[in-house]
PDB file of N, CA and C in Angstrom:
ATOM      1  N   UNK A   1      95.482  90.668 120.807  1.00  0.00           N
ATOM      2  CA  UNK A   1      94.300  90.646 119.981  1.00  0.00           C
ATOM      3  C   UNK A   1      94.418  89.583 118.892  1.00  0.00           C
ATOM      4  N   UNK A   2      95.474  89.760 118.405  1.00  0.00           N
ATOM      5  CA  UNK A   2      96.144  88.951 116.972  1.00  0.00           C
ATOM      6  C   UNK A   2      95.570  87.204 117.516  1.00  0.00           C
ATOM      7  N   UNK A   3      95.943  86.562 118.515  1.00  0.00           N
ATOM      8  CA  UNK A   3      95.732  85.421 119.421  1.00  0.00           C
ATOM      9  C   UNK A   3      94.282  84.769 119.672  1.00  0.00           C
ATOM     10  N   UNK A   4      93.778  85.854 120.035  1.00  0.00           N
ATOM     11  CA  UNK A   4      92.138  85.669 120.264  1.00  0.00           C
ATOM     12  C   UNK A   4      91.512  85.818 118.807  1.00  0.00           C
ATOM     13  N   UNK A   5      91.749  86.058 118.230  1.00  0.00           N
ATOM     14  CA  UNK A   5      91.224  86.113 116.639  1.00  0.00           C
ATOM     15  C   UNK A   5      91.553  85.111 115.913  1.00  0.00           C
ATOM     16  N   UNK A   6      92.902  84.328 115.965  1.00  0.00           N
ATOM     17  CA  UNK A   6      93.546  83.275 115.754  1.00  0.00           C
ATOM     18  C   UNK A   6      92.542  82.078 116.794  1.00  0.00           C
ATOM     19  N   UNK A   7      92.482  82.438 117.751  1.00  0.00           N
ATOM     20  CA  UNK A   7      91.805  80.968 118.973  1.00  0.00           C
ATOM     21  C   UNK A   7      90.329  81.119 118.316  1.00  0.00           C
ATOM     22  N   UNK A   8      89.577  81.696 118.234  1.00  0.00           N
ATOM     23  CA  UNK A   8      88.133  81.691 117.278  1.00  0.00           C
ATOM     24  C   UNK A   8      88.103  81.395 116.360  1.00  0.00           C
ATOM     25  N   UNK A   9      88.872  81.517 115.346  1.00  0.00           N
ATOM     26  CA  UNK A   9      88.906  80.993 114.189  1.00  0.00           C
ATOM     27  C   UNK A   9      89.359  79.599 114.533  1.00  0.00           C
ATOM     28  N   UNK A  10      90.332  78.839 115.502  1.00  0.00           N
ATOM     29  CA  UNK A  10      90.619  77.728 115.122  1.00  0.00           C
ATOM     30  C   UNK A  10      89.545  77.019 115.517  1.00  0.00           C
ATOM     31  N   UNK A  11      88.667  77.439 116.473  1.00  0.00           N
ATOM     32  CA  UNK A  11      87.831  76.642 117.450  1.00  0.00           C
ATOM     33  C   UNK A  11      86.260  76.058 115.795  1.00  0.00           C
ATOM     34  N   UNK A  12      86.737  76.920 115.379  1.00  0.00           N
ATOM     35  CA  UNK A  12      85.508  76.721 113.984  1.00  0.00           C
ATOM     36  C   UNK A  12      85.657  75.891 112.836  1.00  0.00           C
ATOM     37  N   UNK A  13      87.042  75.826 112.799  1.00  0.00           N
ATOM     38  CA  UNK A  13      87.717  75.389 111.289  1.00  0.00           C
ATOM     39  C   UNK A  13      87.557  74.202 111.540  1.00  0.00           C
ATOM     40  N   UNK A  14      87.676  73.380 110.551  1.00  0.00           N
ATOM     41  CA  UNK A  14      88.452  71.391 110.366  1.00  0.00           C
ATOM     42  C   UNK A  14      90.025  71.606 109.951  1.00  0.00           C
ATOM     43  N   UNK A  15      90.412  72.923 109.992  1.00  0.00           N
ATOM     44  CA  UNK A  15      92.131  72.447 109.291  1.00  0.00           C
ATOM     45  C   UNK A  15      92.403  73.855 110.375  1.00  0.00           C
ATOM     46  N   UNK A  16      92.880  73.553 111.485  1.00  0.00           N
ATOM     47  CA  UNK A  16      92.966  74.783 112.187  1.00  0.00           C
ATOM     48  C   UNK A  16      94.483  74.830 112.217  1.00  0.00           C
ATOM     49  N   UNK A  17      95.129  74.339 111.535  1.00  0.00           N
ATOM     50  CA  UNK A  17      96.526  74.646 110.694  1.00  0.00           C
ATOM     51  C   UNK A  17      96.701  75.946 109.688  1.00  0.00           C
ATOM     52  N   UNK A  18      95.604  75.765 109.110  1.00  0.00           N
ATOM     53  CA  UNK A  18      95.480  76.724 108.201  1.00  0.00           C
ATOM     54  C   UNK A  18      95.343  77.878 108.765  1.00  0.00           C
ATOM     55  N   UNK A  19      94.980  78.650 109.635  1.00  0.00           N
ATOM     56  CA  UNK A  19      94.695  79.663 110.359  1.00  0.00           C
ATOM     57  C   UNK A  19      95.657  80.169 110.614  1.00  0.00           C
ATOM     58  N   UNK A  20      95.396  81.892 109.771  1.00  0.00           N
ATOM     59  CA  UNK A  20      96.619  82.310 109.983  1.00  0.00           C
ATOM     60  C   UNK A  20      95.915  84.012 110.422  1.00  0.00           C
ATOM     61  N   UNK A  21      96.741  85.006 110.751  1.00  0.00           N
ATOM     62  CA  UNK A  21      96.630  86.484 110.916  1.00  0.00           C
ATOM     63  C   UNK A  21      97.633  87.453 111.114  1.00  0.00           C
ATOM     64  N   UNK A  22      97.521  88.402 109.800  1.00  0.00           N
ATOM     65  CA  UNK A  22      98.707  89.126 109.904  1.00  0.00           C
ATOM     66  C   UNK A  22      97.941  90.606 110.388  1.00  0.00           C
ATOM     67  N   UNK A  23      99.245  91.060 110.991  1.00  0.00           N
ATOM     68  CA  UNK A  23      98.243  92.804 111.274  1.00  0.00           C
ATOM     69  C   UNK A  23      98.972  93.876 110.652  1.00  0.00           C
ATOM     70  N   UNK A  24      98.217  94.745 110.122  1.00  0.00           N
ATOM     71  CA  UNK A  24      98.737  96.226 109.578  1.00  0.00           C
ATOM     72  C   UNK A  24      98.204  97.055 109.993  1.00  0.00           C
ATOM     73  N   UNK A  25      98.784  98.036 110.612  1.00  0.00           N
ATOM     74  CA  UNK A  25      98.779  99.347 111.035  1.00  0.00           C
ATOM     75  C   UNK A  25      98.624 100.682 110.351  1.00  0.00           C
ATOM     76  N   UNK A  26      97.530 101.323 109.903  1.00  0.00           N
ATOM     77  CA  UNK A  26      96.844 102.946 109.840  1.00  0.00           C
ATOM     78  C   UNK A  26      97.135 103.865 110.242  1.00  0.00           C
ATOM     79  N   UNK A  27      96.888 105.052 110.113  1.00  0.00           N
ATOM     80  CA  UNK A  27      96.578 105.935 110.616  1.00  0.00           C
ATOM     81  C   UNK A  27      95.902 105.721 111.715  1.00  0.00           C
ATOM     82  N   UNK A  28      94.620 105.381 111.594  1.00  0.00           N
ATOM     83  CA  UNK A  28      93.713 105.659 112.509  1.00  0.00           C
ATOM     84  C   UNK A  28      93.122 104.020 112.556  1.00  0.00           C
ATOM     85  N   UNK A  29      93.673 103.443 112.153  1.00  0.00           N
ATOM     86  CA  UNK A  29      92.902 101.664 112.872  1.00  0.00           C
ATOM     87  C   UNK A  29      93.813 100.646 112.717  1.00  0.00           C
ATOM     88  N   UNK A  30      93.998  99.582 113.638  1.00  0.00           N
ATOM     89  CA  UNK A  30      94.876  98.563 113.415  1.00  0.00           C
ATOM     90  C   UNK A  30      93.979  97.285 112.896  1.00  0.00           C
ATOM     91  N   UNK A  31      94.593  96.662 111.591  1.00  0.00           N
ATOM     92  CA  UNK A  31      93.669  96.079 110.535  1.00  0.00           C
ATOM     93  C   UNK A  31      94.456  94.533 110.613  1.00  0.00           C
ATOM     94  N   UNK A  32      93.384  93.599 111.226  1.00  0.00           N
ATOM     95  CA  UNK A  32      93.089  92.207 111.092  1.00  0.00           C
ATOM     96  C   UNK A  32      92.774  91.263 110.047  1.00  0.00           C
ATOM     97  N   UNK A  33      94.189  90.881 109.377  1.00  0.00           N
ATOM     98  CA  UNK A  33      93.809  90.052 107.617  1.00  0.00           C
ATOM     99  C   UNK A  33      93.827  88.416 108.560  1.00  0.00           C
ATOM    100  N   UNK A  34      92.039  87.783 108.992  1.00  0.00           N
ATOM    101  CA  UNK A  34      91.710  86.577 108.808  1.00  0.00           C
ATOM    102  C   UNK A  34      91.906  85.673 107.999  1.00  0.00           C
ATOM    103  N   UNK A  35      93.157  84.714 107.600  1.00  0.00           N
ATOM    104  CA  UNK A  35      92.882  83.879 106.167  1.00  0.00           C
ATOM    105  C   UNK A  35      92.747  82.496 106.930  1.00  0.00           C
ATOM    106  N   UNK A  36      91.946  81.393 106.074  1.00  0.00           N
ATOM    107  CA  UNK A  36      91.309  80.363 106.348  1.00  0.00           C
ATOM    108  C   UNK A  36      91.647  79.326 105.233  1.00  0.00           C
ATOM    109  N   UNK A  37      91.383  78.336 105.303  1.00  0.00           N
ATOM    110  CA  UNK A  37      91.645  77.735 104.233  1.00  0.00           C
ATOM    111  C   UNK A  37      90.471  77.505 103.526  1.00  0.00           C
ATOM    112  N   UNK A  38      89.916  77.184 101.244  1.00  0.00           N
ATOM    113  CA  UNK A  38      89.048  77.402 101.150  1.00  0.00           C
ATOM    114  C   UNK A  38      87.392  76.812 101.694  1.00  0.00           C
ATOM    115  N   UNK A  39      88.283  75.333 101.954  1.00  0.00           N
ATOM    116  CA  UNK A  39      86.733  74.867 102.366  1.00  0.00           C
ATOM    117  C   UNK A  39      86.652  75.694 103.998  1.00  0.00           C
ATOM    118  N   UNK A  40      87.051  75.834 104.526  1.00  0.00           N
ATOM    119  CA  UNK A  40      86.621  76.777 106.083  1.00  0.00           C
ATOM    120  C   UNK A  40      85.898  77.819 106.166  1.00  0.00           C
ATOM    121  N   UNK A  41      85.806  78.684 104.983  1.00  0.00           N
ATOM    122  CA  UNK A  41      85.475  79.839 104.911  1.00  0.00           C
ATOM    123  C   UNK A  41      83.719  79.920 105.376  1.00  0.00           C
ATOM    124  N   UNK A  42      83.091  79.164 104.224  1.00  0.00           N
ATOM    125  CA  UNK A  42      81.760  79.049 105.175  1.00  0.00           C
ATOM    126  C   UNK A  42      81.161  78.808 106.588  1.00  0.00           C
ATOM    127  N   UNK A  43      82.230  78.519 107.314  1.00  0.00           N
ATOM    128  CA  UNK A  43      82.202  78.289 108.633  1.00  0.00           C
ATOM    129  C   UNK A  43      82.721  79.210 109.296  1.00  0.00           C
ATOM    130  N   UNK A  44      83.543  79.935 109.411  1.00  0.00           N
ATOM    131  CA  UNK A  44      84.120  81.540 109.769  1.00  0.00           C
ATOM    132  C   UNK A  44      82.829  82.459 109.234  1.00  0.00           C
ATOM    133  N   UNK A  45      82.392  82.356 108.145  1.00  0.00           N
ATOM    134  CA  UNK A  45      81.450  83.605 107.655  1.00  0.00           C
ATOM    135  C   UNK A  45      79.741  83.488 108.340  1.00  0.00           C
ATOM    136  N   UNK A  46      79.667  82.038 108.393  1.00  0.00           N
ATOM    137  CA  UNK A  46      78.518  82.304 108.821  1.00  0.00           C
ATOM    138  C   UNK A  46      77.322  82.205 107.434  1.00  0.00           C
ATOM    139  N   UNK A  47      75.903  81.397 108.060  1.00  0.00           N
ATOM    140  CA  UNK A  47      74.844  82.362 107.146  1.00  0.00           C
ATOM    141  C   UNK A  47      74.313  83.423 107.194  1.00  0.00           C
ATOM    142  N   UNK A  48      74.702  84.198 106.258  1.00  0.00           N
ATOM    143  CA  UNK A  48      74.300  85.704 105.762  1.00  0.00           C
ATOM    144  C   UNK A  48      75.446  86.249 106.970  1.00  0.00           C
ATOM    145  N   UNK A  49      76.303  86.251 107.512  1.00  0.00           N
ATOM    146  CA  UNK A  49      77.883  86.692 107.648  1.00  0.00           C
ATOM    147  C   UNK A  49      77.428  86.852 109.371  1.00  0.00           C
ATOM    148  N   UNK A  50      76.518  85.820 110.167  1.00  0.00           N
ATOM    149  CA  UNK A  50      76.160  85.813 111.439  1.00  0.00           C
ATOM    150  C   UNK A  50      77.825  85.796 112.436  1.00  0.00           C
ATOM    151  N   UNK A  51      78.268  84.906 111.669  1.00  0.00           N
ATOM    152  CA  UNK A  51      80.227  84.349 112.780  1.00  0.00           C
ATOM    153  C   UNK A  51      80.570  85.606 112.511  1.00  0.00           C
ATOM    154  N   UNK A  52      80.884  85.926 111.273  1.00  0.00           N
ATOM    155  CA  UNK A  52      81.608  87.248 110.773  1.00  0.00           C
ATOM    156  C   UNK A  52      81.417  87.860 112.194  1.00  0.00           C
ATOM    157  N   UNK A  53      79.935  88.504 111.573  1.00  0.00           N
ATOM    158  CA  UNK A  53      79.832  89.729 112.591  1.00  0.00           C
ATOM    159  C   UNK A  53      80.101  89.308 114.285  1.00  0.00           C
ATOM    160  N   UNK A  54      79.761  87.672 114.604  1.00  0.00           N
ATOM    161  CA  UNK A  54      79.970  87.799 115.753  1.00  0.00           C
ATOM    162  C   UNK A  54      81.507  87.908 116.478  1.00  0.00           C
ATOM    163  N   UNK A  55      82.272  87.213 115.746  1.00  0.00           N
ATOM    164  CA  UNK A  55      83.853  87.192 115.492  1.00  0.00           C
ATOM    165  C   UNK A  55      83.920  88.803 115.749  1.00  0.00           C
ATOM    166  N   UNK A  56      84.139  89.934 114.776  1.00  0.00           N
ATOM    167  CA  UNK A  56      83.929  91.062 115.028  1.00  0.00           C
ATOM    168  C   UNK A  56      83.622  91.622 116.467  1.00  0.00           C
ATOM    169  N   UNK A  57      82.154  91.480 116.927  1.00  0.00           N
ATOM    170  CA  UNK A  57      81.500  91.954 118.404  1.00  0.00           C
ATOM    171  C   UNK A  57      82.553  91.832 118.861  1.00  0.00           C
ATOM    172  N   UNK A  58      83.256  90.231 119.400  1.00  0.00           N
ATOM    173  CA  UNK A  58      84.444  90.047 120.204  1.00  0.00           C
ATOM    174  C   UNK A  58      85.283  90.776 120.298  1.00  0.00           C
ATOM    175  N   UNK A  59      86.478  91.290 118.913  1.00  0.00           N
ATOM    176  CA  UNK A  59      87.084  91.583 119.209  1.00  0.00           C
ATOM    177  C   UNK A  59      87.321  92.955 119.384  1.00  0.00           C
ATOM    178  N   UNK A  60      85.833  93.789 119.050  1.00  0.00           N
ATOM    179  CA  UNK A  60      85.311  95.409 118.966  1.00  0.00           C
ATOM    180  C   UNK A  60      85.301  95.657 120.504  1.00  0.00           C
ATOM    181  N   UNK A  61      84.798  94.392 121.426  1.00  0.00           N
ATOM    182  CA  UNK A  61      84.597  94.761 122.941  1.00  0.00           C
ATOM    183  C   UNK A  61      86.113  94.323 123.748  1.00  0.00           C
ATOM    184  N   UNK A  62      86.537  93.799 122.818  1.00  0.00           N
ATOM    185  CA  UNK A  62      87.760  93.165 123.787  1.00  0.00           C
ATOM    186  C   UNK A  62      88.829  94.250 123.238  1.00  0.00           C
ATOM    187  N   UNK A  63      88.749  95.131 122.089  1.00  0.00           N
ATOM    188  CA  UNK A  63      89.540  96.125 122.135  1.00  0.00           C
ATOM    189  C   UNK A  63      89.413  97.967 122.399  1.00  0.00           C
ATOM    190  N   UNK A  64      88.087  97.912 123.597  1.00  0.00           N
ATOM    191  CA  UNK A  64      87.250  99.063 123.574  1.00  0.00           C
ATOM    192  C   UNK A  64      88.432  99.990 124.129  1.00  0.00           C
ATOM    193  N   UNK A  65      89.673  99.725 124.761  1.00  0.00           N
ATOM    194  CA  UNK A  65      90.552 100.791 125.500  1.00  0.00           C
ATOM    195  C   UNK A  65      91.525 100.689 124.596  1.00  0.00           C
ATOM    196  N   UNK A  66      91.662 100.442 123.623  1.00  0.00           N
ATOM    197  CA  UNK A  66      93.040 100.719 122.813  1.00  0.00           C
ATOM    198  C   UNK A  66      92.610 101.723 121.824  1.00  0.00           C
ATOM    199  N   UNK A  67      93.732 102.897 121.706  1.00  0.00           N
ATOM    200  CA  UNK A  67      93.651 104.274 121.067  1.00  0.00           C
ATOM    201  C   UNK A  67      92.982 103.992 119.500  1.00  0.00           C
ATOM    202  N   UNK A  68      93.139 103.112 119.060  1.00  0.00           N
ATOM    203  CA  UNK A  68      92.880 103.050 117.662  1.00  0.00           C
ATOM    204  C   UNK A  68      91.674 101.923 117.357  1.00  0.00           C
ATOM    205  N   UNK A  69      90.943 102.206 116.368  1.00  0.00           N
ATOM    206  CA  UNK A  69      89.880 101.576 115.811  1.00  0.00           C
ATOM    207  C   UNK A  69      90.110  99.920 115.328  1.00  0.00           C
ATOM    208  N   UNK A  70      89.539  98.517 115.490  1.00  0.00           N
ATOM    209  CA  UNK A  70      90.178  97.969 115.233  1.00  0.00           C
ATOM    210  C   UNK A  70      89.237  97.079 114.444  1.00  0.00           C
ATOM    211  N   UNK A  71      89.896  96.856 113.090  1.00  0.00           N
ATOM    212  CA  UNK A  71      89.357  96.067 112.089  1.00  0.00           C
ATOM    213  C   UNK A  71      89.372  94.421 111.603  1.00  0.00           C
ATOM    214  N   UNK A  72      88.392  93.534 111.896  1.00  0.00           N
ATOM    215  CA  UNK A  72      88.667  92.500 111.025  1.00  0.00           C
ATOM    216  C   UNK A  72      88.049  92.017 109.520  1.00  0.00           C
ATOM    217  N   UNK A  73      89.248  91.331 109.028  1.00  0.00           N
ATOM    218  CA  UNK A  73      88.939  91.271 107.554  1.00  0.00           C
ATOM    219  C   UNK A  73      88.732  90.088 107.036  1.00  0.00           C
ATOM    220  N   UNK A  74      88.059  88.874 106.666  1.00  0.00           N
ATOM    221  CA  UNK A  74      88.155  88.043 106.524  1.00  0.00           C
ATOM    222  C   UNK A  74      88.864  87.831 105.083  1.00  0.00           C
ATOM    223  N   UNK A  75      89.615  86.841 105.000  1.00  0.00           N
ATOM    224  CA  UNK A  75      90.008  86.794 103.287  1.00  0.00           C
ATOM    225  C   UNK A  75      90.607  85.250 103.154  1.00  0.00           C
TER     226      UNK A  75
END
């Protein structure tokens, strides 16, 4: 998952160096920290947070069989 969240984000950025993702583990959801570098961010988020959420869709359907809920966070 960590990979495909990492390959979307680079495919968007101008510094796809900068692209990084660490994961932490819940109780009940495994949690996706997106960091970007600052000028990238508008381009990961989207207007009015359209990438966000579509970034998200992806990886909500690409993780529909794994036991736990899975979160991304942009930061």
């Amino acid at each position: 998952m960590k990979e495909l969240i990492i390959y979307l984000a680079q495919s968007l950025v101008d510094e796809p160096e900068a692209v990084t993702v660490t994961e932490s583990e819940t109780d009940d959801a495994i949690v996706y920290e997106l960091h970007v570098a600052a000028d990238d961010m508008g381009r990961v988020i989207g207007k009015h947070g359209k990438i966000a959420k579509a970034i998200r869709s992806i990886v909500k359907s690409a993780s529909y069989k794994m036991p736990k809920k899975v979160v991304v966070e942009i930061k």
